[in-house]
Protein backbone atom coordinates (compact mmCIF):
# COMPACT_ATOMS: atom_id res chain seq x y z
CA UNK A 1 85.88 -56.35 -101.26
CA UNK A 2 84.45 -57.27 -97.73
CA UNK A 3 84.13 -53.81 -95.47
CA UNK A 4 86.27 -54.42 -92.54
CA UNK A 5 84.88 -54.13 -89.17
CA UNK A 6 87.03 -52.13 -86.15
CA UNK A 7 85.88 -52.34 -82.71
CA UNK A 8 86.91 -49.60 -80.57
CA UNK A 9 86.75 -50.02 -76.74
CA UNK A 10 87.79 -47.81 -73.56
CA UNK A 11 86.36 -44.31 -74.54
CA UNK A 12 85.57 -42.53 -71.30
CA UNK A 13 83.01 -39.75 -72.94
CA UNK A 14 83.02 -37.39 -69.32
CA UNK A 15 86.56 -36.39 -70.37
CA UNK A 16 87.39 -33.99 -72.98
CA UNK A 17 90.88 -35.50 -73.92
CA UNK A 18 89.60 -39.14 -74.18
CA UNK A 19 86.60 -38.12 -76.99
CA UNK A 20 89.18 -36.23 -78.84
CA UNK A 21 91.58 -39.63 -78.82
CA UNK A 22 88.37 -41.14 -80.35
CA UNK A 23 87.64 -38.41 -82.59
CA UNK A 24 91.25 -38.69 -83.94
CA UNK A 25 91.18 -42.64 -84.41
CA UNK A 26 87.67 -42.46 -85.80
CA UNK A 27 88.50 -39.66 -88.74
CA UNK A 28 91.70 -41.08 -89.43
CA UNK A 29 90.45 -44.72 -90.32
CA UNK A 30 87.32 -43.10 -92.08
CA UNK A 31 89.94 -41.10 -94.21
CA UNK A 32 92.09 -44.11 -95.07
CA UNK A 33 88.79 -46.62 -95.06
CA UNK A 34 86.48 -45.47 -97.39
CA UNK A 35 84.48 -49.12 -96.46
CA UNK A 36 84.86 -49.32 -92.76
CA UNK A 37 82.35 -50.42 -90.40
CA UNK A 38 83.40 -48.70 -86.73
CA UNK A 39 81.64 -49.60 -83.77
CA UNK A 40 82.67 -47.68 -80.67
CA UNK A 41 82.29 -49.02 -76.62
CA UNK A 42 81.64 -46.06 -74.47
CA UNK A 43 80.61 -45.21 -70.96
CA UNK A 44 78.22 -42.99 -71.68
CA UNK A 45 76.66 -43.64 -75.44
CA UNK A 46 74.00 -40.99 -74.89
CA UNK A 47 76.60 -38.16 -74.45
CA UNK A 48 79.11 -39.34 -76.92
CA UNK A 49 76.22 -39.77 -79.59
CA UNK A 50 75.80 -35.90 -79.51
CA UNK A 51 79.17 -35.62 -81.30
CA UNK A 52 78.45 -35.55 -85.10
CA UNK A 53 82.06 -37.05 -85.47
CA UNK A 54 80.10 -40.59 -84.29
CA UNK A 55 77.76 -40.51 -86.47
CA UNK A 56 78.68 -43.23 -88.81
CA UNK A 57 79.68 -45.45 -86.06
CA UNK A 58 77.37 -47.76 -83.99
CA UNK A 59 77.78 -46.76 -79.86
CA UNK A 60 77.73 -49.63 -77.42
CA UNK A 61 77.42 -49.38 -73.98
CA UNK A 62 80.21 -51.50 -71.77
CA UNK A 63 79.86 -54.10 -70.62
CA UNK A 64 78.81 -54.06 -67.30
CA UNK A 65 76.68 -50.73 -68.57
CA UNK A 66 77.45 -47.69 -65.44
CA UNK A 67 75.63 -44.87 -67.74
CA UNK A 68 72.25 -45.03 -65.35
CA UNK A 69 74.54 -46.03 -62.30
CA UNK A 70 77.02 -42.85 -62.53
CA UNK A 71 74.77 -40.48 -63.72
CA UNK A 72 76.37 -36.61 -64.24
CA UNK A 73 75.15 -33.33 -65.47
CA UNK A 74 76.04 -31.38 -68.22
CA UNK A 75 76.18 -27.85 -67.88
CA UNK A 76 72.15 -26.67 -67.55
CA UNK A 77 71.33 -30.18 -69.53
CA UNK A 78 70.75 -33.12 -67.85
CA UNK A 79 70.93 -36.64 -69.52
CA UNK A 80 70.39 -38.86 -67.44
CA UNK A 81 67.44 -37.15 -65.37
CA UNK A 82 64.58 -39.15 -64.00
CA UNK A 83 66.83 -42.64 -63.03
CA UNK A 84 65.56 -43.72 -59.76
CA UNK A 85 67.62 -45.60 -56.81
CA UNK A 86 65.82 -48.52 -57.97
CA UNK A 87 66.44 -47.82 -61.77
CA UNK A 88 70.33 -47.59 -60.43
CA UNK A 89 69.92 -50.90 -58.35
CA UNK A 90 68.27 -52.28 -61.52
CA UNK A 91 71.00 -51.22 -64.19
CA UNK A 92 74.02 -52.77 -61.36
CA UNK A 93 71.75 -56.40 -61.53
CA UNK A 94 72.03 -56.34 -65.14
CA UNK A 95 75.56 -55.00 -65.33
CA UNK A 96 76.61 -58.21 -63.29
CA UNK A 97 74.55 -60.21 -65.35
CA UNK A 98 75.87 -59.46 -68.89
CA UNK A 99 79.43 -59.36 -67.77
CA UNK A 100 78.68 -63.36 -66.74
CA UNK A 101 76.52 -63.84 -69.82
CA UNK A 102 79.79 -62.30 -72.30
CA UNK A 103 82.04 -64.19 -70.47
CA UNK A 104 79.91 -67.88 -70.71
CA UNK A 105 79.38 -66.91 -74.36
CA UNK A 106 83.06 -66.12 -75.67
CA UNK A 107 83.97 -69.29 -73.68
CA UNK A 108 81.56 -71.59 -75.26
CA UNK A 109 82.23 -69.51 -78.57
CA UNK A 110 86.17 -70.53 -77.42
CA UNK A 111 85.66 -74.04 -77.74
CA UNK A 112 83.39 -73.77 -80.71
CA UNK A 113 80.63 -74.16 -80.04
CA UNK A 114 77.35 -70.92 -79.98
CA UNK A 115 75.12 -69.88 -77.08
CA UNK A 116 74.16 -66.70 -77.68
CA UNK A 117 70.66 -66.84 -76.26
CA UNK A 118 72.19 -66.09 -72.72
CA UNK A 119 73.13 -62.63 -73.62
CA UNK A 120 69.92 -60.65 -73.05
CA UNK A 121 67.92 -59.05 -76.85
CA UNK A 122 69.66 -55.96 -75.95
CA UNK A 123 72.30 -56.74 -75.83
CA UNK A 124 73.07 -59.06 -78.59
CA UNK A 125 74.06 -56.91 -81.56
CA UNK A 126 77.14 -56.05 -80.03
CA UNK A 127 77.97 -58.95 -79.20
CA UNK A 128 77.81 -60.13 -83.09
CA UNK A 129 79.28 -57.50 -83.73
CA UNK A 130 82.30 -58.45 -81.71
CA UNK A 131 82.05 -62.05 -83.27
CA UNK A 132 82.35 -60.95 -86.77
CA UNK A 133 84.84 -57.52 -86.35
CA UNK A 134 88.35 -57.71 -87.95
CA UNK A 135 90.20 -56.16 -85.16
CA UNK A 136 89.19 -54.78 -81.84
CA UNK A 137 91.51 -51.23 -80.58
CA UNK A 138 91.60 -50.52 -77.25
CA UNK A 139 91.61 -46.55 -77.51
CA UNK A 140 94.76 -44.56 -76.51
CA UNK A 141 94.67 -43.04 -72.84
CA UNK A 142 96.12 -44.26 -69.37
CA UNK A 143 93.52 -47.09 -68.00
CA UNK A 144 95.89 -49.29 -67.78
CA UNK A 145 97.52 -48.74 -64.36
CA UNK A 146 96.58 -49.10 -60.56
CA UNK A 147 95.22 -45.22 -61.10
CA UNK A 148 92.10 -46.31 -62.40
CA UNK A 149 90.28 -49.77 -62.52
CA UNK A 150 92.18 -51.54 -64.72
CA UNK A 151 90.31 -55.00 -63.69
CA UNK A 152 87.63 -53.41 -66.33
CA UNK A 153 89.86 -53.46 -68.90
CA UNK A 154 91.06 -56.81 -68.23
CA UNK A 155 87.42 -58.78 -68.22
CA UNK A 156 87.36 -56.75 -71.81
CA UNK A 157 90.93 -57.74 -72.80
CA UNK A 158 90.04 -61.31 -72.05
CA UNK A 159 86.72 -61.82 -73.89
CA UNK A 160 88.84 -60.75 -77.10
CA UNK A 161 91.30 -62.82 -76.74
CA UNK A 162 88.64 -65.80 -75.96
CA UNK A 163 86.96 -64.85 -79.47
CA UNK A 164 90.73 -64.61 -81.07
CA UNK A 165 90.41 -61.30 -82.70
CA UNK A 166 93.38 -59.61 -83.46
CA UNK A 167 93.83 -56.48 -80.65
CA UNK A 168 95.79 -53.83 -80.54
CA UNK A 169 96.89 -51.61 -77.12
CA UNK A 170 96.92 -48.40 -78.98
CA UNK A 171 99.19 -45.06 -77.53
CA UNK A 172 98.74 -45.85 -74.18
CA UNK A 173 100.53 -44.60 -71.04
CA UNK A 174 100.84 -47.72 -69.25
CA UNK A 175 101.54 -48.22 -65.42
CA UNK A 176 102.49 -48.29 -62.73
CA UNK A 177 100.91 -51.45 -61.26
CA UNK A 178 101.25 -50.53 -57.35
CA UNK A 179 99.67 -54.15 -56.40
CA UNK A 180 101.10 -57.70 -56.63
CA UNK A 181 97.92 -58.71 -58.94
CA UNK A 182 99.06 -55.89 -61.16
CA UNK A 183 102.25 -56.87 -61.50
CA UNK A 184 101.24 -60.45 -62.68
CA UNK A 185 97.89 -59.81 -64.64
CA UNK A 186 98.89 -56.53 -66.80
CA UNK A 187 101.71 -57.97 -68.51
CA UNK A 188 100.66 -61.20 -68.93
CA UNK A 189 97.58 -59.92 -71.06
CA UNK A 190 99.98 -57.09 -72.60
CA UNK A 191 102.35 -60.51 -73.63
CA UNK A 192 99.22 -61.95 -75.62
CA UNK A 193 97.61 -58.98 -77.78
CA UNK A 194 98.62 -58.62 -81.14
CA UNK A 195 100.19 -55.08 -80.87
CA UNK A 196 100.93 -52.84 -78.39
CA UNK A 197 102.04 -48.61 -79.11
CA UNK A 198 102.92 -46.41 -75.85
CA UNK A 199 102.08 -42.95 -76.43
CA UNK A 200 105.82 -41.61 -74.45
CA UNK A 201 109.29 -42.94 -73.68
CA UNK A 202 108.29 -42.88 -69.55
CA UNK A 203 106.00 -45.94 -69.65
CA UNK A 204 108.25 -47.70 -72.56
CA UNK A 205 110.85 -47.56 -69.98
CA UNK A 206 108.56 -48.51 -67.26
CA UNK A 207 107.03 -52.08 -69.36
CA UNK A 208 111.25 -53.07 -70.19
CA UNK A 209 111.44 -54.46 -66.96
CA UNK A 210 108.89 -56.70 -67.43
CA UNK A 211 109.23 -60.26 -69.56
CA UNK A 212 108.71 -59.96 -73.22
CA UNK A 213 107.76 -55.85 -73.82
CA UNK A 214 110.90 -54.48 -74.51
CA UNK A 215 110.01 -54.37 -77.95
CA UNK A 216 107.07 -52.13 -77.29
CA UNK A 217 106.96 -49.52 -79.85
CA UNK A 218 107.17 -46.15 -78.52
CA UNK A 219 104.37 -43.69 -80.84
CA UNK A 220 102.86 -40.42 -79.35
CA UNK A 221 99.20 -39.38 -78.39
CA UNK A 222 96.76 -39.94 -81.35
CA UNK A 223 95.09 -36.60 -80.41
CA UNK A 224 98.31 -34.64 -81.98
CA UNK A 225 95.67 -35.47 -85.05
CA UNK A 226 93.02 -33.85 -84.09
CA UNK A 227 91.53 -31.06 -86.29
CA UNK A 228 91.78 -27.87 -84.77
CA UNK A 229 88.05 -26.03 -84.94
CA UNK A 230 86.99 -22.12 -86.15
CA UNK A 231 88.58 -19.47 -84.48
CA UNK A 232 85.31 -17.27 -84.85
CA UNK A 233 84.01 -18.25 -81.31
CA UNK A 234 86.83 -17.21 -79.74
CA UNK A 235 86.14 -14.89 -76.76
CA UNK A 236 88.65 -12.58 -76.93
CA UNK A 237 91.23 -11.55 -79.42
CA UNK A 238 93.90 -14.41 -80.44
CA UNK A 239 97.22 -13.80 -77.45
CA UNK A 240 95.45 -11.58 -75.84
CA UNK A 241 94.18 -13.71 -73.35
CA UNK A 242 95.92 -17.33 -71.03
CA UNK A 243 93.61 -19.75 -70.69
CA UNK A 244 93.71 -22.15 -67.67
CA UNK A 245 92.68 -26.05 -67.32
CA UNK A 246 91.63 -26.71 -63.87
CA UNK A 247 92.20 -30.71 -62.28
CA UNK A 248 90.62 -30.91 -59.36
CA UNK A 249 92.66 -32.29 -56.54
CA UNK A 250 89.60 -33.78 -54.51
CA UNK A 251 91.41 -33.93 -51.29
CA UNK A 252 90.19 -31.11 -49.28
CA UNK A 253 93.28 -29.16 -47.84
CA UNK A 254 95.48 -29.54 -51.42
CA UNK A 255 91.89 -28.45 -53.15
CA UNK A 256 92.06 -25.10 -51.02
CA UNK A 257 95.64 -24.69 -51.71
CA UNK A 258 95.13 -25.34 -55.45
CA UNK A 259 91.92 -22.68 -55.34
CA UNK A 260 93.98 -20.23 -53.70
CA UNK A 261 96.77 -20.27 -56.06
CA UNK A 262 94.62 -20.33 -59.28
CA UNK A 263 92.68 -17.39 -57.93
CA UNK A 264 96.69 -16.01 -57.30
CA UNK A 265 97.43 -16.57 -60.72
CA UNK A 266 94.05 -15.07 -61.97
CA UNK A 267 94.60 -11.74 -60.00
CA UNK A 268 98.74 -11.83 -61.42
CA UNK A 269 97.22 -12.02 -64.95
CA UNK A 270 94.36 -9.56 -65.23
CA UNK A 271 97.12 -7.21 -63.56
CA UNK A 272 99.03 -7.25 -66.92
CA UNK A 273 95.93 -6.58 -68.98
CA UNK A 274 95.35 -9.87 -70.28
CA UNK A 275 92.16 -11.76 -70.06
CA UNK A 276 91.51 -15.21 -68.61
CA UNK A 277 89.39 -18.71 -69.81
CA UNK A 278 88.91 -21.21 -67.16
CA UNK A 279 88.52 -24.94 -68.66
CA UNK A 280 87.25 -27.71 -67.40
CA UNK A 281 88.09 -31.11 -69.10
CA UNK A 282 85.74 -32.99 -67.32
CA UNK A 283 82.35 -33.44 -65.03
CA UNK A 284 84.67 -34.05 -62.27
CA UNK A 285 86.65 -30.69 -62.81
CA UNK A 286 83.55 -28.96 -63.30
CA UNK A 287 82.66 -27.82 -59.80
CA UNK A 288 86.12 -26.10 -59.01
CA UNK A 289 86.44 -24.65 -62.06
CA UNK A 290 82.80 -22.50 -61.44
CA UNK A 291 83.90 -22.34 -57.90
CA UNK A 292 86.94 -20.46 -59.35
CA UNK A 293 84.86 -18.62 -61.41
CA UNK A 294 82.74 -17.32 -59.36
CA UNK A 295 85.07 -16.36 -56.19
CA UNK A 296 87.23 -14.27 -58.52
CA UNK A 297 84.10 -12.40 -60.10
CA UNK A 298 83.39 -11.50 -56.23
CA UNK A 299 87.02 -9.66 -55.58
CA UNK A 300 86.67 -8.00 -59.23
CA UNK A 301 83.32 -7.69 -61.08
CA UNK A 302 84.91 -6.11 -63.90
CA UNK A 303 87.04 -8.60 -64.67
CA UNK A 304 87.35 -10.03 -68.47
CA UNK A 305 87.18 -13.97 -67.53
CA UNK A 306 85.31 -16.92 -69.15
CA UNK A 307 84.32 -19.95 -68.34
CA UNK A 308 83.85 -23.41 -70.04
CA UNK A 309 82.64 -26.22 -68.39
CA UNK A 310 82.93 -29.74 -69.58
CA UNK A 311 80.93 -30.37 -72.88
CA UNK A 312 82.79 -28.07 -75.53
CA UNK A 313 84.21 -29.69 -78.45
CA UNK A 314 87.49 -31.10 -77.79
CA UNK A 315 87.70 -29.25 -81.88
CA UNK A 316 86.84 -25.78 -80.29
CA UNK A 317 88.85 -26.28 -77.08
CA UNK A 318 92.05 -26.69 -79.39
CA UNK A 319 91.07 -23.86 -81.33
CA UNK A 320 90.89 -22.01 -77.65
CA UNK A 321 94.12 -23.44 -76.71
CA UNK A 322 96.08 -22.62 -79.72
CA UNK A 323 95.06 -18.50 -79.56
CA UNK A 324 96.21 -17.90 -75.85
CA UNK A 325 98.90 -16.31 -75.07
CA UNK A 326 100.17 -19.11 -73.14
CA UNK A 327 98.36 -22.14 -71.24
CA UNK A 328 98.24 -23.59 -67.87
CA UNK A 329 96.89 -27.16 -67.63
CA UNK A 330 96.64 -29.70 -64.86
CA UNK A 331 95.14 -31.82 -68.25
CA UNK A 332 97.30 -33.76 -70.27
CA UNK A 333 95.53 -33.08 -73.49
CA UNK A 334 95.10 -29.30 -73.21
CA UNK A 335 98.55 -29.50 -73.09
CA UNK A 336 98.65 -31.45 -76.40
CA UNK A 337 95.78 -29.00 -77.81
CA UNK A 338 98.08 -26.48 -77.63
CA UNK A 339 101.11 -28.05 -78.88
CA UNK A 340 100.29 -28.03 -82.02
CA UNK A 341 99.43 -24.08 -82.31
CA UNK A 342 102.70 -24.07 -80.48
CA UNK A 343 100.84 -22.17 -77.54
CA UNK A 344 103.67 -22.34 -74.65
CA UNK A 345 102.37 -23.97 -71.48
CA UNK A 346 103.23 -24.71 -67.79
CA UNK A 347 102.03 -28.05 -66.67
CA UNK A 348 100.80 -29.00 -63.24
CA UNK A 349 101.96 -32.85 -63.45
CA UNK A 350 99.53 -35.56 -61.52
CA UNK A 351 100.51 -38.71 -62.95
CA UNK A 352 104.16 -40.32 -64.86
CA UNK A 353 102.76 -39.42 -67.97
CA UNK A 354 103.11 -35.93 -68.13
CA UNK A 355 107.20 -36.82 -67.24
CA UNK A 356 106.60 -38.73 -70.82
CA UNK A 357 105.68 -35.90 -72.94
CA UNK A 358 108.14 -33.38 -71.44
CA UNK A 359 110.75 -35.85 -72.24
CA UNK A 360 109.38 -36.15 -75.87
CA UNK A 361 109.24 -32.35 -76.24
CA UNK A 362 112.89 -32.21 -75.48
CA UNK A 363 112.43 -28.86 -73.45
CA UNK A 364 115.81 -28.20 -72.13
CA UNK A 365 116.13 -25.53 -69.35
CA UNK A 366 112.58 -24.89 -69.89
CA UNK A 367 111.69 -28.32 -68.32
CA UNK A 368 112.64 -27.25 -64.60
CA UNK A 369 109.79 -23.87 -65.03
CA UNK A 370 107.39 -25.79 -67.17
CA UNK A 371 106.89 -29.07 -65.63
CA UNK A 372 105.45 -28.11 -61.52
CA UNK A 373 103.82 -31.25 -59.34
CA UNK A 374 100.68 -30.68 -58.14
CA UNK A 375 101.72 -32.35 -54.73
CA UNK A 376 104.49 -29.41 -54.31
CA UNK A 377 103.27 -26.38 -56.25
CA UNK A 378 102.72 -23.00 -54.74
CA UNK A 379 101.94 -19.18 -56.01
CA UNK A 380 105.50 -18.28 -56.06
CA UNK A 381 106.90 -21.30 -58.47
CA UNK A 382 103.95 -21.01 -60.49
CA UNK A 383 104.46 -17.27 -60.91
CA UNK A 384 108.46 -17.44 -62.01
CA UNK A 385 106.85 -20.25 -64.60
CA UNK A 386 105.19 -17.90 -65.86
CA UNK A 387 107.78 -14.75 -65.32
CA UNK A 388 110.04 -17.20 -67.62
CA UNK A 389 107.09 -17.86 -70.69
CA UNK A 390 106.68 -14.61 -70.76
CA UNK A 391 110.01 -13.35 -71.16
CA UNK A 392 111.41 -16.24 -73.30
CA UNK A 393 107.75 -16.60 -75.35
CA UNK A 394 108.99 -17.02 -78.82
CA UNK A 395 112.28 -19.17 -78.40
CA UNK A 396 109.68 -21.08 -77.02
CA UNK A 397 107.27 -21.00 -79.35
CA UNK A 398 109.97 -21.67 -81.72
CA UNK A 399 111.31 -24.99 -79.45
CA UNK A 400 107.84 -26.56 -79.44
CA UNK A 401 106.43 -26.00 -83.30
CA UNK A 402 110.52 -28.47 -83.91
CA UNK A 403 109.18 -31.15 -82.03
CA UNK A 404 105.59 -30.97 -82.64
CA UNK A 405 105.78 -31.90 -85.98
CA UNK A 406 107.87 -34.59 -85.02
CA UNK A 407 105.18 -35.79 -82.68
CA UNK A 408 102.72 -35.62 -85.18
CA UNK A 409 104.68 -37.86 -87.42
CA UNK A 410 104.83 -40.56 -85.07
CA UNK A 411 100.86 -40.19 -83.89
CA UNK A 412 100.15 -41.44 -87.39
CA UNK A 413 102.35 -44.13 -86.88
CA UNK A 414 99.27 -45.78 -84.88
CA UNK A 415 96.68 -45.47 -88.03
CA UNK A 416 100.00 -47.49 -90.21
CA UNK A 417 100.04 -49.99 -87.49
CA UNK A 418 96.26 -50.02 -87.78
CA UNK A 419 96.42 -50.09 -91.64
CA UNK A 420 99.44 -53.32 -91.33
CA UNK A 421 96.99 -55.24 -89.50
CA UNK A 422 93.89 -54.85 -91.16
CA UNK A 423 95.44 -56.13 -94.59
CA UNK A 424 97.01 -59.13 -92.30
């Protein structure tokens, strides 16, 4: 029997949450797929290769390659160290280049005919690769939307379709599409794909208004998968401690406010003997979160607190999750991590998809104390939040371990979908 080939594109590998959506697609095809060939498209290939979990599976830069461009550190380790302004000028020539030289070559390979000298040596094994695969899976997460640039996504989108591989949109929260190209380009490519999952009811209601998607199948977040890692790292005894998952705002004023309330909530939870983990998700988060850190360890040396920057094990971070006493998360997918220990949480919402998963998780009163906006939030809400967790901790508990296993059950409807289409 001929081993099947799966392309997956869209991992972002400088977020925690996004690795662990590829973690969870990758093991569950390798568990169903004993022949598989998985090839994975990644902003940063040199970080994500560090994962053992991609070790069977051949990492390709994008397209138009930004790993030397947007070069970020890790902790004390540095990647990407030694790339010059002209080694950045360099790697943005041949980014523009390739994404032409893909383009000219699925068009030509379009009309049937082959010119795939114009794609530079590099380059050119993924580009077979992408000629021969069986199915191409756009990775669950929220790209698609006037939040990030979705035009990325699009010049991808459309080189698949040019090579007519079969492509699936897979647990995505889609939307909103804030500009009139949006509006138009989006659906029109969402119309043409072979499949399309949303990972919550929110954007399923969002894509009905738009021609031909109200048959969009609504799923939940692959990551609900995920393999939870060893609690023997832990750094303090399981519910002994909360752990917190810092977003940073960016914009300075909300920043300070955000700072000052975390620090709030810091002081509010050592007070009641429990210990604290600050979290960062990303390299983006990573500079508050020590900022954090550090400021608190100035007003009280003897504080138990710990703190993980970006670059732990999405495995170990939902063993960390799952052993607090509770969780507070500006990240969607600590939120998820701890789900399925059925850690309670209070969530400091950012985007539409956080409305998504409340809904899903069918919270009742809860939802009014455990759902805050980031754009609103202050000491005093954030404190009653967590007055409430604490006082109503294993109803809670109890509320969230229902529906989580409901969730679960329709994550793995993504890998059936997968499994439908491969034997089509």
């Amino acid at each position: 029997m001929k081993r099947k080939k799966v392309f997956i594109t869209d991992i972002y590998s400088l977020n925690s949450g996004d690795i662990a959506i590829a973690m969870s697609i990758i093991e569950s095809l390798q568990l169903e797929y004993k022949e598989i060939d998985l090839a994975v498209e990644s902003s940063h290939p040199r970080f994500l290769s560090q994962y053992p979990e991609f070790d069977d599976c051949r990492i390709f830069p994008r397209i138009f390659d930004i790993e030397n461009i947007f070069q970020k550190r890790f902790g004390s380790d540095d990647l990407y160290k030694g790339v010059s302004v002209y080694g950045k000028i360099q790697a943005i020539f041949f980014g523009f280049y390739d994404s032409i030289a893909f383009l000219i070559w699925a068009f030509i390979s379009w009309i049937g005919m082959d010119c795939l000298w114009i794609i530079r040596k590099s380059r050119r094994e993924q580009a077979c690769f992408m000629r021969e695969v069986d199915m191409v899976i756009s990775s669950g997460g929220g790209f698609l939307s006037t939040h990030y640039h979705y035009e990325f996504r699009l010049y991808l989108y459309f080189l698949v379709l040019l090579l007519q591989k079969p492509f699936y949109i897979f647990a995505q929260s889609i939307g909103p599409f804030d500009s009139c190209i949006s509006r138009v380009c989006i659906p029109a490519f969402l119309n043409r794909v072979s499949c399309v999952t949303v990972r919550e009811p929110y954007t399923k209601r969002f894509l009905t208004s738009f021609k031909g998607l109200s048959d969009v199948m609504c799923t939940a977040d692959i990551a609900f998968l995920l393999e939870k890692g060893d609690n023997k790292n832990l750094p303090f005894n399981p519910r002994e401690y909360v752990t917190i998952c810092i977003r940073d705002p960016q914009k300075g004023s909300v920043r300070e406010k955000y700072k000052k309330i975390m620090l709030g909530v810091i002081e509010h939870t050592t007070h009641k003997k429990l210990s604290v983990c600050l979290v960062s998700h990303t390299t983006a988060d990573d500079v508050l979160c020590e900022e954090i850190y550090y400021e608190y360890r100035q007003i009280d040396p003897t504080c138990a607190i710990k703190v993980y920057l970006f670059g732990v094990h999405p495995k170990e971070l939902k063993a960390l999750y799952g052993e607090s006493a509770y969780l507070i998360s500006g990240r969607m997918h600590a939120i998820i991590f701890g789900l399925t220990s059925g850690t309670p949480f209070i969530a400091i919402s950012y985007e539409e998809k956080f409305i998504g998963l409340m809904e899903q998780l069918n919270l009742g009163m809860f939802k009014v104390f455990v759902l805050l906006n980031v754009k609103n939030i202050s000491l005093e809400k954030l404190l009653l939040s967590i007055d409430v967790i604490e006082k109503e901790h294993s109803y809670f508990t109890e509320l969230i371990e229902r529906q989580v296993e409901k969730l679960t059950c329709a994550s793995r409807q993504n890998i059936l979908f997968v499994q439908d289409m491969i034997k089509k």
